[in-house]
N, C-alpha and C. Protein backbone atom coordinates (compact mmCIF):
# COMPACT_ATOMS: atom_id res chain seq x y z
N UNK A 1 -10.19 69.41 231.70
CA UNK A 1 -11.01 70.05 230.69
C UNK A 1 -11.58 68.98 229.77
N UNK A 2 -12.79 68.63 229.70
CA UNK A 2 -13.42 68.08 228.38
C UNK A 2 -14.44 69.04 227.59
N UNK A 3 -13.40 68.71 226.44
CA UNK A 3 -13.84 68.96 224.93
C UNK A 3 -14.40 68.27 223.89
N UNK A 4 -15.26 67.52 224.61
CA UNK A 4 -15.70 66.12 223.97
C UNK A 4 -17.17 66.72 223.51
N UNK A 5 -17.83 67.53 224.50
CA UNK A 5 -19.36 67.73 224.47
C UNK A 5 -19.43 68.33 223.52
N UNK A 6 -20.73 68.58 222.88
CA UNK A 6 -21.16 69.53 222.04
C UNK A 6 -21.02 70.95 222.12
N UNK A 7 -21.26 71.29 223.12
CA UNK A 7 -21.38 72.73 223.39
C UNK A 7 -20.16 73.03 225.17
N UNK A 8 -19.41 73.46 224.76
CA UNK A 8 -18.41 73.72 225.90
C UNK A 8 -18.88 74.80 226.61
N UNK A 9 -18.68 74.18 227.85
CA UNK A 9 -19.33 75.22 229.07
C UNK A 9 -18.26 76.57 229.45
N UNK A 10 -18.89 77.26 229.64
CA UNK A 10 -18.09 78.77 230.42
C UNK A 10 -17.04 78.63 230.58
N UNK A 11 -16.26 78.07 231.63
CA UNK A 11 -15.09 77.87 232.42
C UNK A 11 -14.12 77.34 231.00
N UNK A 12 -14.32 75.75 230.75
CA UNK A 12 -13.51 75.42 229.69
C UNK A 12 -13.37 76.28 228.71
N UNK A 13 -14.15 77.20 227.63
CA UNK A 13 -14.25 77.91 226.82
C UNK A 13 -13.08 78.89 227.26
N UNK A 14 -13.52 79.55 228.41
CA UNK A 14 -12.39 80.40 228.83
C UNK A 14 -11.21 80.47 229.13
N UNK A 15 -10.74 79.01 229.50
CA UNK A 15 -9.80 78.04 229.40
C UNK A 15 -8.93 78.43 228.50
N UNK A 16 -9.33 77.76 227.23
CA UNK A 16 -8.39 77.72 226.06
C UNK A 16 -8.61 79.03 225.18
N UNK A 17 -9.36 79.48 225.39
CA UNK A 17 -9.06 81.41 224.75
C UNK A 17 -7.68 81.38 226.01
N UNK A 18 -7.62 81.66 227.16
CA UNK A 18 -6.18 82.15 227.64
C UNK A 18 -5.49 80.79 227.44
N UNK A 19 -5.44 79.86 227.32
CA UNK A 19 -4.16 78.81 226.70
C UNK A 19 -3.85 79.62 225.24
N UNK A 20 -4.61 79.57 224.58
CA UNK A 20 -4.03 80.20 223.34
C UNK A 20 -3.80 81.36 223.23
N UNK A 21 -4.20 82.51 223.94
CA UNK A 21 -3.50 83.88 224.35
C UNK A 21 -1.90 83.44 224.72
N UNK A 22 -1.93 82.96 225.66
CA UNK A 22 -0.13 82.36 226.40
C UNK A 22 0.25 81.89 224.96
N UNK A 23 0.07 80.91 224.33
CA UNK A 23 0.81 80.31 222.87
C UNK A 23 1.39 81.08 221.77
N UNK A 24 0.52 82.03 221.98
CA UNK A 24 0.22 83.09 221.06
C UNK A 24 1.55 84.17 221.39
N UNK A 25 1.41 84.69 222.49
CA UNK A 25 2.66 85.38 223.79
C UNK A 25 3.59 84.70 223.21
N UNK A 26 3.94 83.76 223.34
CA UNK A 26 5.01 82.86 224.06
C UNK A 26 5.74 82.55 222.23
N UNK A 27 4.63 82.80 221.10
CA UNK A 27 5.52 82.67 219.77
C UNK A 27 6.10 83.70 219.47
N UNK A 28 5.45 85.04 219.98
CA UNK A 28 5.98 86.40 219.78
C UNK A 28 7.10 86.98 220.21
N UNK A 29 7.44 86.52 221.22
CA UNK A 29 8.43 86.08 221.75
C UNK A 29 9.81 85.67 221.58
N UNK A 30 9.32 84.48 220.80
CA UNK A 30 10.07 83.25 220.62
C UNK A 30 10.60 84.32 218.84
N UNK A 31 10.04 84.63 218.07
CA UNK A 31 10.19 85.43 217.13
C UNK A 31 11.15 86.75 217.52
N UNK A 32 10.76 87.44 218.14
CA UNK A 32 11.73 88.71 218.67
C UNK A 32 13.44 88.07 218.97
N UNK A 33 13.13 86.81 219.99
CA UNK A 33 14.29 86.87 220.37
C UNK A 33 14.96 86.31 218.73
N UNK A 34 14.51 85.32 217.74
CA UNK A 34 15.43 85.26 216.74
C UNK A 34 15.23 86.02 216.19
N UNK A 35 14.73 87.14 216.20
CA UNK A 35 15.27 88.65 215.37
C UNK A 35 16.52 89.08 215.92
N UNK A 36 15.88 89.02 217.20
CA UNK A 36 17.33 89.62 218.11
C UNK A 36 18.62 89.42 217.56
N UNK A 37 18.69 87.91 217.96
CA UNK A 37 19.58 87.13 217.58
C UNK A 37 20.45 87.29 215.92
N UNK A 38 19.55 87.16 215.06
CA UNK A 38 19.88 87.85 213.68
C UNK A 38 20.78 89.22 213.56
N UNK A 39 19.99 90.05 214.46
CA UNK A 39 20.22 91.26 214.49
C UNK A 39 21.90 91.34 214.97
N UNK A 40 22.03 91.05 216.05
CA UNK A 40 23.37 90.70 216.76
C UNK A 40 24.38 89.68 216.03
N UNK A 41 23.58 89.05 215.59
CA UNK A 41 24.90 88.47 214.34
C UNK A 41 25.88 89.08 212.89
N UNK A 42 24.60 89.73 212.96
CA UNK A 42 24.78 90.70 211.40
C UNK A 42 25.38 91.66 211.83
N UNK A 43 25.41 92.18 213.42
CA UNK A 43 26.03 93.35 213.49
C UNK A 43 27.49 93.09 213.97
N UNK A 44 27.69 92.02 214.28
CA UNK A 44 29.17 91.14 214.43
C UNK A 44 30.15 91.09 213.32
N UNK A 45 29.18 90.95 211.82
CA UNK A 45 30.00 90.88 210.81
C UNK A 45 29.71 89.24 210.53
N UNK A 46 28.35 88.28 211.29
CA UNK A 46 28.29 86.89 211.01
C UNK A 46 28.03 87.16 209.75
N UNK A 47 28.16 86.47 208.16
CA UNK A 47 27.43 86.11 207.20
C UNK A 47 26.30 85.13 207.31
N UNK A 48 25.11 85.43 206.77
CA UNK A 48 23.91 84.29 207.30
C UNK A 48 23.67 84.03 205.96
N UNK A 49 22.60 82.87 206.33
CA UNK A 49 22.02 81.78 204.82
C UNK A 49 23.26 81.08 204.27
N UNK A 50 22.57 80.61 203.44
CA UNK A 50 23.44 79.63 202.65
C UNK A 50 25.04 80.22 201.77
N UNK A 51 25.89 79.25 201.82
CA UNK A 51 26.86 80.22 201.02
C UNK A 51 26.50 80.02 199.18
N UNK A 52 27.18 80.94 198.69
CA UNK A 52 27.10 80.93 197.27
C UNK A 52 27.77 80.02 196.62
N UNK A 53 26.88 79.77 195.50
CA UNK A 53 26.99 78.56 194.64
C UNK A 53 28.18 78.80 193.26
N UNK A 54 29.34 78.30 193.11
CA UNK A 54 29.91 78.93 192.08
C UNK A 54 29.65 78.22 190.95
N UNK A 55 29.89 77.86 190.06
CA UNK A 55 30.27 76.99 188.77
C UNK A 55 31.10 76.19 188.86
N UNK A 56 32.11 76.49 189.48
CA UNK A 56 33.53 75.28 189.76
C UNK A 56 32.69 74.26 190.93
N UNK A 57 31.98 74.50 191.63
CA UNK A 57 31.15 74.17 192.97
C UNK A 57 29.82 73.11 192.39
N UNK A 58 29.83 73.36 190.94
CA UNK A 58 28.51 72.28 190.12
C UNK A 58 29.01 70.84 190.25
N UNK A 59 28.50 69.47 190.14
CA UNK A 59 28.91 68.24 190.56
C UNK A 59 29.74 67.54 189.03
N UNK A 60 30.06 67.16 188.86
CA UNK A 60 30.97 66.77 187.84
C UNK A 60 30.33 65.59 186.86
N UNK A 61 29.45 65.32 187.28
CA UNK A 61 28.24 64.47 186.70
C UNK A 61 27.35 65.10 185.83
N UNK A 62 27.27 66.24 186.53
CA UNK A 62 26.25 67.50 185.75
C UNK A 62 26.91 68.38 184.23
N UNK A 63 28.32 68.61 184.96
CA UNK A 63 29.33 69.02 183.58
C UNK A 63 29.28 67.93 182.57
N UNK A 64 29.36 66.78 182.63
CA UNK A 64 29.82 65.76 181.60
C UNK A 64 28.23 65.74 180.75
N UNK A 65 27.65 66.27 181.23
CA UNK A 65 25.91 65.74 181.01
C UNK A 65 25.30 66.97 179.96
N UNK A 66 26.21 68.52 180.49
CA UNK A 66 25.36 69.39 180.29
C UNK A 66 26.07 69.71 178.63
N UNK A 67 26.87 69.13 177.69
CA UNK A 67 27.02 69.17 176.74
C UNK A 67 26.14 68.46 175.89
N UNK A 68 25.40 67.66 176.13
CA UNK A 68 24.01 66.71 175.86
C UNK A 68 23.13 67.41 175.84
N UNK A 69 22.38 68.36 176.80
CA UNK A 69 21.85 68.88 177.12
C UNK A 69 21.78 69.87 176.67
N UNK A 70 22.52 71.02 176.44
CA UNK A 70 23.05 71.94 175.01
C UNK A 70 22.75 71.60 173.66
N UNK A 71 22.72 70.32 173.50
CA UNK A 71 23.21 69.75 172.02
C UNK A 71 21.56 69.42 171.59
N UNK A 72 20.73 69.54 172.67
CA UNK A 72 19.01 68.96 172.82
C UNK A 72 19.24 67.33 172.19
N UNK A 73 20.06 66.65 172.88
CA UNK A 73 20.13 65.19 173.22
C UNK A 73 19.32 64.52 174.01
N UNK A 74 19.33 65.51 175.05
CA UNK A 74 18.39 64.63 176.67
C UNK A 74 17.66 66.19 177.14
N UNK A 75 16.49 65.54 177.60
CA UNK A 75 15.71 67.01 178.11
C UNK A 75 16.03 67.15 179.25
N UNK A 76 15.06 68.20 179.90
CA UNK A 76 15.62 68.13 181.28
C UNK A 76 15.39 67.43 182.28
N UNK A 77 13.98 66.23 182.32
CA UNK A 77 13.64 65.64 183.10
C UNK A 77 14.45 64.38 183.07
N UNK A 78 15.70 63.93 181.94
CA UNK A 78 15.95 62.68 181.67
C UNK A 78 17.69 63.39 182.16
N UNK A 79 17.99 64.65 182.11
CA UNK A 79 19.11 65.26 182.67
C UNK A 79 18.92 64.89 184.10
N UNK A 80 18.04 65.45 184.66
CA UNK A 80 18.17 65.73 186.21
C UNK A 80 17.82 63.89 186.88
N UNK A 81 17.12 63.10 186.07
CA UNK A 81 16.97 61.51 186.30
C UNK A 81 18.82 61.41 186.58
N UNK A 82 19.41 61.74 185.56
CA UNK A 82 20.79 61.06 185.34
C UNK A 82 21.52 61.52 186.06
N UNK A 83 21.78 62.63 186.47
CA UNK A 83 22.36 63.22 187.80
C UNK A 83 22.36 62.86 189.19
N UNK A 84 20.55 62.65 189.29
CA UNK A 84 20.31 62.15 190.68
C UNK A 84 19.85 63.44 191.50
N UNK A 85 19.48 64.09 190.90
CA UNK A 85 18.82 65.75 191.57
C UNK A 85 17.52 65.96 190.77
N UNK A 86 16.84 66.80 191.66
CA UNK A 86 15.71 67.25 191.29
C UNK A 86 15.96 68.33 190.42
N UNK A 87 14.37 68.83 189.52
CA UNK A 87 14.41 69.77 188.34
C UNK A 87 14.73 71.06 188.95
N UNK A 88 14.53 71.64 190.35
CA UNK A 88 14.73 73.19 190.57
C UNK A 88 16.23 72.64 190.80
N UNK A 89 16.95 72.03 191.59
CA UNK A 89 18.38 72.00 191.27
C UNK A 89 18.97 71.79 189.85
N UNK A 90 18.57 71.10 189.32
CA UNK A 90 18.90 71.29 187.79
C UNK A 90 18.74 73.03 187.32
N UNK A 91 17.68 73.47 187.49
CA UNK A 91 17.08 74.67 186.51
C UNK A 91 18.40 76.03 187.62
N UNK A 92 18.71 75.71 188.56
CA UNK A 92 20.00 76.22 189.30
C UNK A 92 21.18 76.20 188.80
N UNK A 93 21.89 74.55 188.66
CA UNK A 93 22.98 74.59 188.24
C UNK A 93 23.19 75.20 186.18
N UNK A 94 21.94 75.19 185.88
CA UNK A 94 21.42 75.68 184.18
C UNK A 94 22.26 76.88 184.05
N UNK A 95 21.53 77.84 185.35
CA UNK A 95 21.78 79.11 185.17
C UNK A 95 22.95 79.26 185.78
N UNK A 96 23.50 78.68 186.40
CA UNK A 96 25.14 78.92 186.66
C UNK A 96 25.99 78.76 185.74
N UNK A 97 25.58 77.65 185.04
CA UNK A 97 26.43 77.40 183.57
C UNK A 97 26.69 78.25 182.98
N UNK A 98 25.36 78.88 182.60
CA UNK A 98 24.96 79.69 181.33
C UNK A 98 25.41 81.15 182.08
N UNK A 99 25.04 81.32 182.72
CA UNK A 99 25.24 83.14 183.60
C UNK A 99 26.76 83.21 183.83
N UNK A 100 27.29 82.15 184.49
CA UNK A 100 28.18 82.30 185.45
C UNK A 100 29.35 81.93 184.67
């Protein structure tokens, strides 16, 4: 197949409409069966995703820090620098503090 020309002739054109019909198939597919799969796990009793985050489970770097941080010593971009984590993990372990 060349796809180089300007204007693609009959045959090639028709070509890749059914290559990408099959791709297309073949993701739908590929989707069902990890539904499937989901489906059959969950009905096992698997737990899926990530497990839950407790407060005792926060890094111990972050506790020593977050009394600073309370006190409006250090903001949050000079918090989460000092930790070594990014701001949505910071604005996470925040609300575990504070909620949890």
């Amino acid at each position: 197949m060349d796809c180089t020309m300007d204007k693609l002739d009959t045959m090639t054109e028709g070509m890749l409409k059914m290559m990408g019909v099959f791709a297309e198939m073949e993701r739908n597919m590929t989707v069902d069966r990890i539904k499937s799969g989901l489906k059959n796990a969950k009905s096992k009793g698997v737990k899926l995703g990530r497990p839950t985050l407790t407060a005792d489970e926060v890094p111990k770097k972050f506790v020593e820090y977050f009394t600073k941080f309370q006190a409006n010593e250090i903001n949050k971009v000079d918090f989460a620098r000092v930790c070594g984590i990014t701001r949505p993990t910071l604005d996470k372990y925040i609300s575990l503090m504070v909620d949890g």
